[in-house]
Every structure is written in C-alpha cells, then in structure tokens.
PDB file of N, CA and C in Angstrom:
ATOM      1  N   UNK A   1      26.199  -1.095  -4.918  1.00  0.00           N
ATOM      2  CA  UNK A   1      24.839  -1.286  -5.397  1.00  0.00           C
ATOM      3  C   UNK A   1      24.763  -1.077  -6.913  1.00  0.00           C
ATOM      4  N   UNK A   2      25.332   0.412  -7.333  1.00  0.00           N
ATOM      5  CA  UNK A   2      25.826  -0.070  -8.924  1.00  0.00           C
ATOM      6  C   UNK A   2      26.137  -1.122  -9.513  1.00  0.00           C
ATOM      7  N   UNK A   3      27.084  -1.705  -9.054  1.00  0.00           N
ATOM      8  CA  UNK A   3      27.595  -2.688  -9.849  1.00  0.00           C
ATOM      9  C   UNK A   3      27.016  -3.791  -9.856  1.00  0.00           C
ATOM     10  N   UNK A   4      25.847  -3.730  -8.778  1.00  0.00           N
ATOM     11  CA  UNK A   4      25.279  -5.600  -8.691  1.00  0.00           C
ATOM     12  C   UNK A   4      24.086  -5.083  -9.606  1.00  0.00           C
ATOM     13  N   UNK A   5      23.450  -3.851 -10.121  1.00  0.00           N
ATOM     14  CA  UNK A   5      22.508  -3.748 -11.124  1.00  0.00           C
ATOM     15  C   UNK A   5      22.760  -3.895 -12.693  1.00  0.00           C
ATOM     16  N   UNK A   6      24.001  -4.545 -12.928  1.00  0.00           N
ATOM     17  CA  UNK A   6      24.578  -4.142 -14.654  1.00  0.00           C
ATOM     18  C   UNK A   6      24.373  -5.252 -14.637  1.00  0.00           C
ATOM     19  N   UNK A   7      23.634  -6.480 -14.418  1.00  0.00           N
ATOM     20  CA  UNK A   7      23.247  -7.661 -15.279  1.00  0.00           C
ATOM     21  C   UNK A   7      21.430  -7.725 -15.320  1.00  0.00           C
ATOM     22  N   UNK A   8      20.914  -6.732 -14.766  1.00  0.00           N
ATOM     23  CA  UNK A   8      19.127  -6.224 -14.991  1.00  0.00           C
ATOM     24  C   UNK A   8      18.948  -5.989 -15.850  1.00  0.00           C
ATOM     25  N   UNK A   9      17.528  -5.606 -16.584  1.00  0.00           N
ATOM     26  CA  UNK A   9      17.032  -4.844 -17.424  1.00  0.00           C
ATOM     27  C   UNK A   9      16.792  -3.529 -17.136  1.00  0.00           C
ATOM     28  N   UNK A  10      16.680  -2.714 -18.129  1.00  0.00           N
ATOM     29  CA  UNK A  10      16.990  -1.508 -18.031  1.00  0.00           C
ATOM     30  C   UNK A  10      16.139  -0.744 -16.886  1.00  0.00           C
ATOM     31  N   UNK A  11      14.872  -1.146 -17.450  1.00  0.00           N
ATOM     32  CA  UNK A  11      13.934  -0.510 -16.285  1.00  0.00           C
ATOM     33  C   UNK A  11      14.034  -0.947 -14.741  1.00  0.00           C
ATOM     34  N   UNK A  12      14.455  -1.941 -14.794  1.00  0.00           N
ATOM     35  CA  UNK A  12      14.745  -2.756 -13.154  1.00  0.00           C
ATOM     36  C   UNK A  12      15.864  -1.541 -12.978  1.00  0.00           C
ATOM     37  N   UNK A  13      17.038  -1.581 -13.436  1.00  0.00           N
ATOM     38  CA  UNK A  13      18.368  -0.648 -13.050  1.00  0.00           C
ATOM     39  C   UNK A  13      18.041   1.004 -12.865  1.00  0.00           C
ATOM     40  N   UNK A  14      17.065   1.232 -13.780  1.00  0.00           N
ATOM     41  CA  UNK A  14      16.864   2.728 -13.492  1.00  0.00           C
ATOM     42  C   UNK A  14      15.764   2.919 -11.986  1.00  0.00           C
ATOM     43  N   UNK A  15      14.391   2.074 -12.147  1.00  0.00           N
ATOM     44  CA  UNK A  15      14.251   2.084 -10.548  1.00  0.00           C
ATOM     45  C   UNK A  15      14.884   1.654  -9.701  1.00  0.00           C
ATOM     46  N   UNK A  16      16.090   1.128  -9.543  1.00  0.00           N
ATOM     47  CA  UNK A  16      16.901   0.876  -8.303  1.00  0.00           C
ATOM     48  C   UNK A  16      17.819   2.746  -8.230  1.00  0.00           C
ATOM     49  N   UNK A  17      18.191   2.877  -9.170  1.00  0.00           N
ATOM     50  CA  UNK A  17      19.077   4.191  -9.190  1.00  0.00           C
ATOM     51  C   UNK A  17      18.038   5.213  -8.694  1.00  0.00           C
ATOM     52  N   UNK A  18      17.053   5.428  -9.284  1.00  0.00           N
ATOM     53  CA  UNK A  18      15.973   6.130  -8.649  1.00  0.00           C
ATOM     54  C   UNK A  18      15.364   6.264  -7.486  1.00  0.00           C
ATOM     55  N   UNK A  19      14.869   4.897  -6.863  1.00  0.00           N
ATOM     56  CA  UNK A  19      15.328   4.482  -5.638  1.00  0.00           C
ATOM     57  C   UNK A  19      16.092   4.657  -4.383  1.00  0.00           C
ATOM     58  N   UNK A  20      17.423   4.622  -4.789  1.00  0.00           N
ATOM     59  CA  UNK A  20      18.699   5.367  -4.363  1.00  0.00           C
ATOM     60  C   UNK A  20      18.682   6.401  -3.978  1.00  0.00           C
ATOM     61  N   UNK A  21      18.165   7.323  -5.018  1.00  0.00           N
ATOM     62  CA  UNK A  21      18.166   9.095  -5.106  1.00  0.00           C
ATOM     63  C   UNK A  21      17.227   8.811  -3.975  1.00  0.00           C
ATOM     64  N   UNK A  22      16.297   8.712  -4.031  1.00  0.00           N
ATOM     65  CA  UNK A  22      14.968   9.165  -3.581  1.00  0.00           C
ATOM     66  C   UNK A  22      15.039   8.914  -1.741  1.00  0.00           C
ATOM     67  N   UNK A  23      15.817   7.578  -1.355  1.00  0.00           N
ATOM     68  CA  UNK A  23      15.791   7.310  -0.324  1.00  0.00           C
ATOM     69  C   UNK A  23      16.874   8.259   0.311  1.00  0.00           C
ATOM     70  N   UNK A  24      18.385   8.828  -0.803  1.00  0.00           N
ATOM     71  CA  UNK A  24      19.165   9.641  -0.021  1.00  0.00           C
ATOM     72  C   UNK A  24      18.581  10.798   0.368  1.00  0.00           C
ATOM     73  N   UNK A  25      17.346  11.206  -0.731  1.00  0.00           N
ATOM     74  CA  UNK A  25      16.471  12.815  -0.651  1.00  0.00           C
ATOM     75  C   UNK A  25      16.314  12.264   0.686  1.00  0.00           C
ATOM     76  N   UNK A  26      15.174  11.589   1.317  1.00  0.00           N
ATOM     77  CA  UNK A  26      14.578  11.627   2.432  1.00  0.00           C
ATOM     78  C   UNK A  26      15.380  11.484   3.655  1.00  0.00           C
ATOM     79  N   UNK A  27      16.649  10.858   3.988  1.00  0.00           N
ATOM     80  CA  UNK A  27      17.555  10.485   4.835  1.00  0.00           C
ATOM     81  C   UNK A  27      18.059  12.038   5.170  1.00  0.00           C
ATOM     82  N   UNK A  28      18.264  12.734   3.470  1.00  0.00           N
ATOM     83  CA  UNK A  28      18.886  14.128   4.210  1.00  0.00           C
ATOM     84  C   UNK A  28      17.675  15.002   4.307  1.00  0.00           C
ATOM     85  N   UNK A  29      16.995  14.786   4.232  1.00  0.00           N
ATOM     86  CA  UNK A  29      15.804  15.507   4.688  1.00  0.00           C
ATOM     87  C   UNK A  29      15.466  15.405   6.156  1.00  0.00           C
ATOM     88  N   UNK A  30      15.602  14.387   6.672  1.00  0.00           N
ATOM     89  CA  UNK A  30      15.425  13.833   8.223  1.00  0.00           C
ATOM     90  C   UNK A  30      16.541  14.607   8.959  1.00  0.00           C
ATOM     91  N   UNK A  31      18.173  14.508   8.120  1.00  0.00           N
ATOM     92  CA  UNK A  31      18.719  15.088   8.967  1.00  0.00           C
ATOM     93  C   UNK A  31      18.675  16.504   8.990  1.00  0.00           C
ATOM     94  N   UNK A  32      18.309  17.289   8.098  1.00  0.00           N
ATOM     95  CA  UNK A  32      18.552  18.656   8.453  1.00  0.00           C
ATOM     96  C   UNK A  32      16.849  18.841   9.080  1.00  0.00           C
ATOM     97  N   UNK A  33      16.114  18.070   9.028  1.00  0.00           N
ATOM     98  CA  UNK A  33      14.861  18.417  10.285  1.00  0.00           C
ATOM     99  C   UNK A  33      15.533  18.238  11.640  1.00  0.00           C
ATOM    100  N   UNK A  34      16.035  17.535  11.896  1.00  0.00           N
ATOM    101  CA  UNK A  34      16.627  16.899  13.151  1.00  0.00           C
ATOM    102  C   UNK A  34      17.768  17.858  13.848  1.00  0.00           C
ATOM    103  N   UNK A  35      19.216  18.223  12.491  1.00  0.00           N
ATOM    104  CA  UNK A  35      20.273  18.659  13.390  1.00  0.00           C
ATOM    105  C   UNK A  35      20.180  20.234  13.097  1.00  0.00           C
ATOM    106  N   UNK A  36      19.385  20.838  11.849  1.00  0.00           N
ATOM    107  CA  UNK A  36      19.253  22.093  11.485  1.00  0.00           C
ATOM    108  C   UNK A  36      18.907  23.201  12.799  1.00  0.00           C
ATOM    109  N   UNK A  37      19.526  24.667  13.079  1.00  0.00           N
ATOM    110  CA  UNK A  37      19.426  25.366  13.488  1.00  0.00           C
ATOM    111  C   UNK A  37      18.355  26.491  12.977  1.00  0.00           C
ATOM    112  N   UNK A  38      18.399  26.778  11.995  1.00  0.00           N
ATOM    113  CA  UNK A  38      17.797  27.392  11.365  1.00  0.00           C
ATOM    114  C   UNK A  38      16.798  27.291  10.546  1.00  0.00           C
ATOM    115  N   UNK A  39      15.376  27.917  10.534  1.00  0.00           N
ATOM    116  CA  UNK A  39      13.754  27.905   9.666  1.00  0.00           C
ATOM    117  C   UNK A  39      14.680  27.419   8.534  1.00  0.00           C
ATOM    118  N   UNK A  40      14.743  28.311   7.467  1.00  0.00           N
ATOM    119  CA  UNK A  40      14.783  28.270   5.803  1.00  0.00           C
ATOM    120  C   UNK A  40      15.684  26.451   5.728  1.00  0.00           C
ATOM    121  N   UNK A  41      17.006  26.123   6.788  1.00  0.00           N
ATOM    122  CA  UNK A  41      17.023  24.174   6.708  1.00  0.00           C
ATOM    123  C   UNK A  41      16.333  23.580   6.837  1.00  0.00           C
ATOM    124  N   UNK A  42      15.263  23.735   8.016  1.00  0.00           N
ATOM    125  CA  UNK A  42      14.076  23.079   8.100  1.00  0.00           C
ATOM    126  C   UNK A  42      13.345  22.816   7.495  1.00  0.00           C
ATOM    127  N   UNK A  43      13.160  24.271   6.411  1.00  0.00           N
ATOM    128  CA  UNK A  43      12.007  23.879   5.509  1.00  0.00           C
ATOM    129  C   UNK A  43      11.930  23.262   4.704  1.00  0.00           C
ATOM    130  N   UNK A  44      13.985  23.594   4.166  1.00  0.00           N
ATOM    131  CA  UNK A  44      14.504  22.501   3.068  1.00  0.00           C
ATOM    132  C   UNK A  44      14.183  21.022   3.530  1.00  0.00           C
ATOM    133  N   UNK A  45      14.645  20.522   4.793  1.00  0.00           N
ATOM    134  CA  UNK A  45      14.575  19.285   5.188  1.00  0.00           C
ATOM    135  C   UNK A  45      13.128  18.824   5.031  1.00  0.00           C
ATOM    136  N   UNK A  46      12.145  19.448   5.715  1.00  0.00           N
ATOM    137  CA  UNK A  46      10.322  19.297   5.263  1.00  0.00           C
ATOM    138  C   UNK A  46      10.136  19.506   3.504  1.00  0.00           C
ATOM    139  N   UNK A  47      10.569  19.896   2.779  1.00  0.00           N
ATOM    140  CA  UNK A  47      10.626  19.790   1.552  1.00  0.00           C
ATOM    141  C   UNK A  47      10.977  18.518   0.717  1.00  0.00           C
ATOM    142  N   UNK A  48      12.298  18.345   1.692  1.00  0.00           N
ATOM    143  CA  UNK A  48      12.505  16.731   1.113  1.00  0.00           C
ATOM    144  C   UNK A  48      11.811  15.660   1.340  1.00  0.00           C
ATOM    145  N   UNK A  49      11.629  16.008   2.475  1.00  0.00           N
ATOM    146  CA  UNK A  49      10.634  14.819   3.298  1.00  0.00           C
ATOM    147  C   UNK A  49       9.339  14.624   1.777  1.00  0.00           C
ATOM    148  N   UNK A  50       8.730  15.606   1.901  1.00  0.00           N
ATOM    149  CA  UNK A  50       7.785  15.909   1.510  1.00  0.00           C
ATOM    150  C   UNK A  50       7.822  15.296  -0.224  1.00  0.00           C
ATOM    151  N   UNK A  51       8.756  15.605  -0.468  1.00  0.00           N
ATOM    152  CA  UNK A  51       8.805  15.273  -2.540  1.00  0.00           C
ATOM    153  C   UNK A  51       9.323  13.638  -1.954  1.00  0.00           C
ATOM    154  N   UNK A  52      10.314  13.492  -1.147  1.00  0.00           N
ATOM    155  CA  UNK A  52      10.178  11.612  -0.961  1.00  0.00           C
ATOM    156  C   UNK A  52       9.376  11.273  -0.486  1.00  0.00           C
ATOM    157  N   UNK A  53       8.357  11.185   0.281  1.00  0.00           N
ATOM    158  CA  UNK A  53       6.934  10.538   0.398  1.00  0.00           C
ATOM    159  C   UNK A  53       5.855  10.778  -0.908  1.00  0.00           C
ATOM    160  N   UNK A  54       6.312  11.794  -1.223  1.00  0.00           N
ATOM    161  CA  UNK A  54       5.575  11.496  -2.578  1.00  0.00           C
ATOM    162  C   UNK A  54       5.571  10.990  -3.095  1.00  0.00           C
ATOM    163  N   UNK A  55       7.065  10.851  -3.411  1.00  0.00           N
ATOM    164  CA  UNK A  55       7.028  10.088  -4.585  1.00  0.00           C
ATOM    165  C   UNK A  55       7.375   8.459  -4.650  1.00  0.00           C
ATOM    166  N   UNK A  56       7.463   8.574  -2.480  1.00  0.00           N
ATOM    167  CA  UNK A  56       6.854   6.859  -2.766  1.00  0.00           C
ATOM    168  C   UNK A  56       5.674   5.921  -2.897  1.00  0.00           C
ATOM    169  N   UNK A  57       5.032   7.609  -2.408  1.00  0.00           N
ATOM    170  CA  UNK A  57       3.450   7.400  -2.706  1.00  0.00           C
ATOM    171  C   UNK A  57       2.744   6.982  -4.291  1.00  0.00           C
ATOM    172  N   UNK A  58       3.247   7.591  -5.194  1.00  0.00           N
ATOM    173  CA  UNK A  58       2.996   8.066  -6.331  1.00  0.00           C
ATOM    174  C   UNK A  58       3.475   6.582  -7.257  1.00  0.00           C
ATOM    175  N   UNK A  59       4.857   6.018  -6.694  1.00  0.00           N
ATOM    176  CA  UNK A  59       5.419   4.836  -7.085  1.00  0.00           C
ATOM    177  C   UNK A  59       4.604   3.760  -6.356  1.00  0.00           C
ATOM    178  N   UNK A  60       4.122   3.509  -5.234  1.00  0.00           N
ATOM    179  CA  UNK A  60       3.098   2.364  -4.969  1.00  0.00           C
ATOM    180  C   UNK A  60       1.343   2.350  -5.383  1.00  0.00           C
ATOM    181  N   UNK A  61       0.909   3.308  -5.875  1.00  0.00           N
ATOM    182  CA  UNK A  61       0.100   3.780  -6.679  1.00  0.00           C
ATOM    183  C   UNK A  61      -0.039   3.243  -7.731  1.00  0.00           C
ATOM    184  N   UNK A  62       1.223   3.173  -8.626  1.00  0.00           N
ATOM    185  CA  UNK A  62       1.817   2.925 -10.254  1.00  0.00           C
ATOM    186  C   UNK A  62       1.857   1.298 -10.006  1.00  0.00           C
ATOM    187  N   UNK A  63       2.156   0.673  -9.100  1.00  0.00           N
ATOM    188  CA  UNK A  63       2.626  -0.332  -8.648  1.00  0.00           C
ATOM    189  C   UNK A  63       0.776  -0.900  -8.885  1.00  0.00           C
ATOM    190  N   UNK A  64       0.095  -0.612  -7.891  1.00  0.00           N
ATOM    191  CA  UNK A  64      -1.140  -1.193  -7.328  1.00  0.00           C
ATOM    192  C   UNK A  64      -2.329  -0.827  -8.517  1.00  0.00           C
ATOM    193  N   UNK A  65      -2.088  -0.021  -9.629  1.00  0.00           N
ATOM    194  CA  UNK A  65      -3.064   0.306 -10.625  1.00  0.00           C
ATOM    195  C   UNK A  65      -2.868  -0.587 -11.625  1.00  0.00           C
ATOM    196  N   UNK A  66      -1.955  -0.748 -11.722  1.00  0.00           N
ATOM    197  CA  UNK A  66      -1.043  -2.137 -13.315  1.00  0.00           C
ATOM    198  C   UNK A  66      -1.353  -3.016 -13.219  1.00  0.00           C
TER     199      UNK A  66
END
C-alpha cells in the first residue's frame, strides 16, 4: 500500500498513511475486546475503539463541512 501511494500528492499520501494507522488502531482494538482476559485490555481495546470512531467521525465531518 506504500508503494502504490509515491505517485499522489502529498496530502492524498498522508491520509492514506493515516488511514492505515487508524484502521490498524481499531482492528486491534476489536481484538483485545474480543480475545482479552483481563478489565485494564479491555479498556485498552474500548479505548481504541473509541479514539478510531472518532476520529472517523471527526474525518467525515471535515469531509461534509468543505
């Protein structure tokens, strides 16, 4: 996925990398809700959840105000 973004513009390449991050935050957020044993993973995992819906919230927002 790197490598197919080095012929974009800058801002296209940094929201795809951002992107990236944001979707791995929430993926491991799901899993330690899911396979975690323990409160304090959970909460981490609800934490992630929580800052990636934000902040896809926050990015379709930015999107729909412009």
């Amino acid at each position: 996925m790197f490598e197919q973004t080095t012929h974009l513009p800058e801002e296209t390449r940094l929201s795809r990398h951002v992107l990236l991050i944001v979707i791995a935050l929430m993926i491991s957020g799901v899993a330690l809700l899911a396979f975690s044993s323990t409160v304090q993973w959970r909460l981490i995992g609800a934490m992630c959840d929580g800052i990636s819906i934000g902040f896809f919230a926050a990015s379709k927002l930015a999107v729909w105000k412009a």
